[in-house]
Protein backbone atom coordinates (compact mmCIF):
# COMPACT_ATOMS: atom_id res chain seq x y z
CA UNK A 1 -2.59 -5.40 -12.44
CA UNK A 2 -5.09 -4.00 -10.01
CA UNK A 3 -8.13 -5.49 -9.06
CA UNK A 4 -9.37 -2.59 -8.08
CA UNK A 5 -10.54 -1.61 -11.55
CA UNK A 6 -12.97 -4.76 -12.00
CA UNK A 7 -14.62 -3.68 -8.49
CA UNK A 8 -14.89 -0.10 -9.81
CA UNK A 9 -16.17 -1.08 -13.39
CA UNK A 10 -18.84 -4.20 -11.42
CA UNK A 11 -19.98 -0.85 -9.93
CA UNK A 12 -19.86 -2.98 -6.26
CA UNK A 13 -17.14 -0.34 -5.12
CA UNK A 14 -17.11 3.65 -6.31
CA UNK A 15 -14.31 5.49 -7.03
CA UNK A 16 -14.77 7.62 -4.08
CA UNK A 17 -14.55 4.75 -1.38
CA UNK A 18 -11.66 3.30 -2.97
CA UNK A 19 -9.67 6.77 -2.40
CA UNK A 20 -10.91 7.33 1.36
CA UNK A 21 -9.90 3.69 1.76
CA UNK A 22 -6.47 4.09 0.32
CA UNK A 23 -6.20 7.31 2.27
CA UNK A 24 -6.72 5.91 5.54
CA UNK A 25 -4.38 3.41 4.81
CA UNK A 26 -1.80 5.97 3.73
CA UNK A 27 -2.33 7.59 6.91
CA UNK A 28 -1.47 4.96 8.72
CA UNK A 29 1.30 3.09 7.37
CA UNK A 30 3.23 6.64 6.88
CA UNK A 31 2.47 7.38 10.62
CA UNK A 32 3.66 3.92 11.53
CA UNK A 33 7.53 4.24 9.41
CA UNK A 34 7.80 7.78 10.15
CA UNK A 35 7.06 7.50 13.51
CA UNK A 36 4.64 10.84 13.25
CA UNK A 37 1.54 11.88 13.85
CA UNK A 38 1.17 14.51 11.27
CA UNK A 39 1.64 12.94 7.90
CA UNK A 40 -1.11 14.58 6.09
CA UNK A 41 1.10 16.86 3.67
CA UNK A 42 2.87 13.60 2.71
CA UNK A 43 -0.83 11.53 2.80
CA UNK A 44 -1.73 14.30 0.36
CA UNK A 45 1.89 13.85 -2.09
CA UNK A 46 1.38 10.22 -2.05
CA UNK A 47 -2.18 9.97 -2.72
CA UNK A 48 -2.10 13.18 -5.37
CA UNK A 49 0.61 10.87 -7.31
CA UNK A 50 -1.57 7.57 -6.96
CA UNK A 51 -4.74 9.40 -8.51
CA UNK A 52 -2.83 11.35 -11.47
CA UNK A 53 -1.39 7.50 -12.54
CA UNK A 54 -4.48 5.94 -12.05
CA UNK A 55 -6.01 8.81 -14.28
CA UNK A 56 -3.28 8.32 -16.95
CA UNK A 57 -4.50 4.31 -16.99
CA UNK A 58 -8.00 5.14 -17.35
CA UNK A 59 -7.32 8.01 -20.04
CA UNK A 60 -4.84 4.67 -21.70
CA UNK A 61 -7.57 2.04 -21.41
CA UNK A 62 -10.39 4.07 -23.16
CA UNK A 63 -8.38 4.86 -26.06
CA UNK A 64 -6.02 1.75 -26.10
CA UNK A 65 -8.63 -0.84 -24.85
CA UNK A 66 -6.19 -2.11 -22.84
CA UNK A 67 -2.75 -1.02 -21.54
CA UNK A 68 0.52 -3.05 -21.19
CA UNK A 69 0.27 -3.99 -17.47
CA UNK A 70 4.19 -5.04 -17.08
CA UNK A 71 4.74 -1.00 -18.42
CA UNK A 72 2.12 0.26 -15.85
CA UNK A 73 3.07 -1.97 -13.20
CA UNK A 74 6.85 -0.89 -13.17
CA UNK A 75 5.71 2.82 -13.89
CA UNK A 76 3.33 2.96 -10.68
CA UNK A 77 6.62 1.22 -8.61
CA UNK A 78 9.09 3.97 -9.89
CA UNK A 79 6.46 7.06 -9.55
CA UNK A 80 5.68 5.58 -5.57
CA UNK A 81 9.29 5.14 -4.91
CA UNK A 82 10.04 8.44 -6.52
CA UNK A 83 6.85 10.54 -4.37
CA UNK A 84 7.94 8.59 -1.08
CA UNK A 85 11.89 8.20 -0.66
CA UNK A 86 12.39 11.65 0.09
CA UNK A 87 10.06 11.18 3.28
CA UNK A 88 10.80 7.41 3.97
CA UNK A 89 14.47 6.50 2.98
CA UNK A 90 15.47 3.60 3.71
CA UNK A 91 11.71 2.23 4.30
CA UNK A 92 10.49 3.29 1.29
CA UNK A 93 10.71 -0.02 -1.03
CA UNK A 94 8.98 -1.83 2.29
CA UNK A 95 6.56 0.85 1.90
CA UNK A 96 5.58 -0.02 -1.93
CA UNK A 97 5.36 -3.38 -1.68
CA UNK A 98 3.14 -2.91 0.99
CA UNK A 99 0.70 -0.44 -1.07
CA UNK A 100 0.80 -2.57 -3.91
CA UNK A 101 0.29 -5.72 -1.77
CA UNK A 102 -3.17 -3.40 -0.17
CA UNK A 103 -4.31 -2.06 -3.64
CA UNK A 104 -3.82 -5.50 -5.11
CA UNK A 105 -6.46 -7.20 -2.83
CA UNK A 106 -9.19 -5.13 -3.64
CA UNK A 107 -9.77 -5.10 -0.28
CA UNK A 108 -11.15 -2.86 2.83
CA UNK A 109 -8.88 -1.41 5.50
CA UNK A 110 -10.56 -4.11 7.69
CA UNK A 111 -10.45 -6.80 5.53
CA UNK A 112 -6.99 -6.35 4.45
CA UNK A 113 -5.66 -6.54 8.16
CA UNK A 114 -7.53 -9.64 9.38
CA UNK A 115 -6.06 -11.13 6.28
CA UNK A 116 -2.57 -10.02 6.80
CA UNK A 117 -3.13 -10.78 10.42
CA UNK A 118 -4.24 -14.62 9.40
CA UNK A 119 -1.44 -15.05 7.31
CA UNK A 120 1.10 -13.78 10.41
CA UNK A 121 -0.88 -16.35 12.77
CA UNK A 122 -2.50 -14.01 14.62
CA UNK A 123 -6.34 -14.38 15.27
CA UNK A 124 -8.16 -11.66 15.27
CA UNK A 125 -8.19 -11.11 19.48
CA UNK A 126 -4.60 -10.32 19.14
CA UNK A 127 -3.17 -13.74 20.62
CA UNK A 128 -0.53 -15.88 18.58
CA UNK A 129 -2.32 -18.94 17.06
CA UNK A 130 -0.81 -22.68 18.46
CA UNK A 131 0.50 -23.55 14.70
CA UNK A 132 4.06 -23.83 15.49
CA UNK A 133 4.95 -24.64 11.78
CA UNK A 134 3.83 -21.59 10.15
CA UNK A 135 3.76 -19.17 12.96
CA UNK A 136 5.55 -15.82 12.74
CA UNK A 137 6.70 -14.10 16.23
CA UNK A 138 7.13 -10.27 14.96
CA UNK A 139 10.53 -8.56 16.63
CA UNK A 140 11.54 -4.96 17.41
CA UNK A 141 15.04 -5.01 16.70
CA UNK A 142 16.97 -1.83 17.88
CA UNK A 143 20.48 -0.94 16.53
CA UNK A 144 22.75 1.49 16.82
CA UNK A 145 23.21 1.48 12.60
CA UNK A 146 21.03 4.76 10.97
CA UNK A 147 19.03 2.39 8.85
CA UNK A 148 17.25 5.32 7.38
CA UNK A 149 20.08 6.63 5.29
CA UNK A 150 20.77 6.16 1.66
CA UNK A 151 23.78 3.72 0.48
């Protein structure tokens, strides 16, 4: 489910840098949907729900062995979704996909975005690549439509 755990039990990546990673990045993909600078309170919801699952897995896998990953996996969606709608809305499903896609790749901040850059075309100096076949042109699309409101 996450990869996270095999980096944390190889003993290449500690517990502690995984949760100033994740941090950061909650930081800044809050500040970038809620269009805010202050964000720590929610930073702080988020990341307090994220540690008390991740707590309840490890608690599961030392006295299960091993935990049904489909049950955790759907768990950690709804508890996310539950933590962050109040504050995102509309964005929020966006928003866990995009956590989960982060915490899956066992990856750095830094890593994670030249990645995710790579895969949008992008090279690393910011300019769009000359693939015309698999490049993506992001677009800020602006609408009179509330987006941010329930259904």
């Amino acid at each position: 489910m996450f990869p996270i755990w095999s980096l944390i039990e190889s003993g290449r990546v500690d517990w502690g840098t995984i949760l100033f990673w994740l941090q950061s990045w909650l930081k800044r993909e809050l500040q970038a949907l809620m269009q805010e600078e202050d964000v720590d309170i929610v930073v702080h919801h988020i990341h307090g729900v994220i540690e008390s699952f991740w707590t309840r897995i490890e608690h599961t896998r030392v006295v299960l062995k091993k935990p049904a990953e489909a049950y955790w996996q759907d768990n950690f969606r709804i508890a996310i979704t539950e933590a962050a709608k109040p504050f995102l809305l509309a964005r929020t499903d966006r928003f866990v996909n995009e956590l989960e896609l982060f915490l899956a790749s066992g990856l750095n901040i830094e890593a994670y975005d030249a990645v995710y850059m790579q895969r949008l075309g992008w090279n690393t100096s910011g300019s769009i690549t000359t693939n015309p076949v698999h490049q993506v042109v992001p677009f800020l699309h602006i609408f009179d439509v509330g987006f941010d409101q329930d259904e």
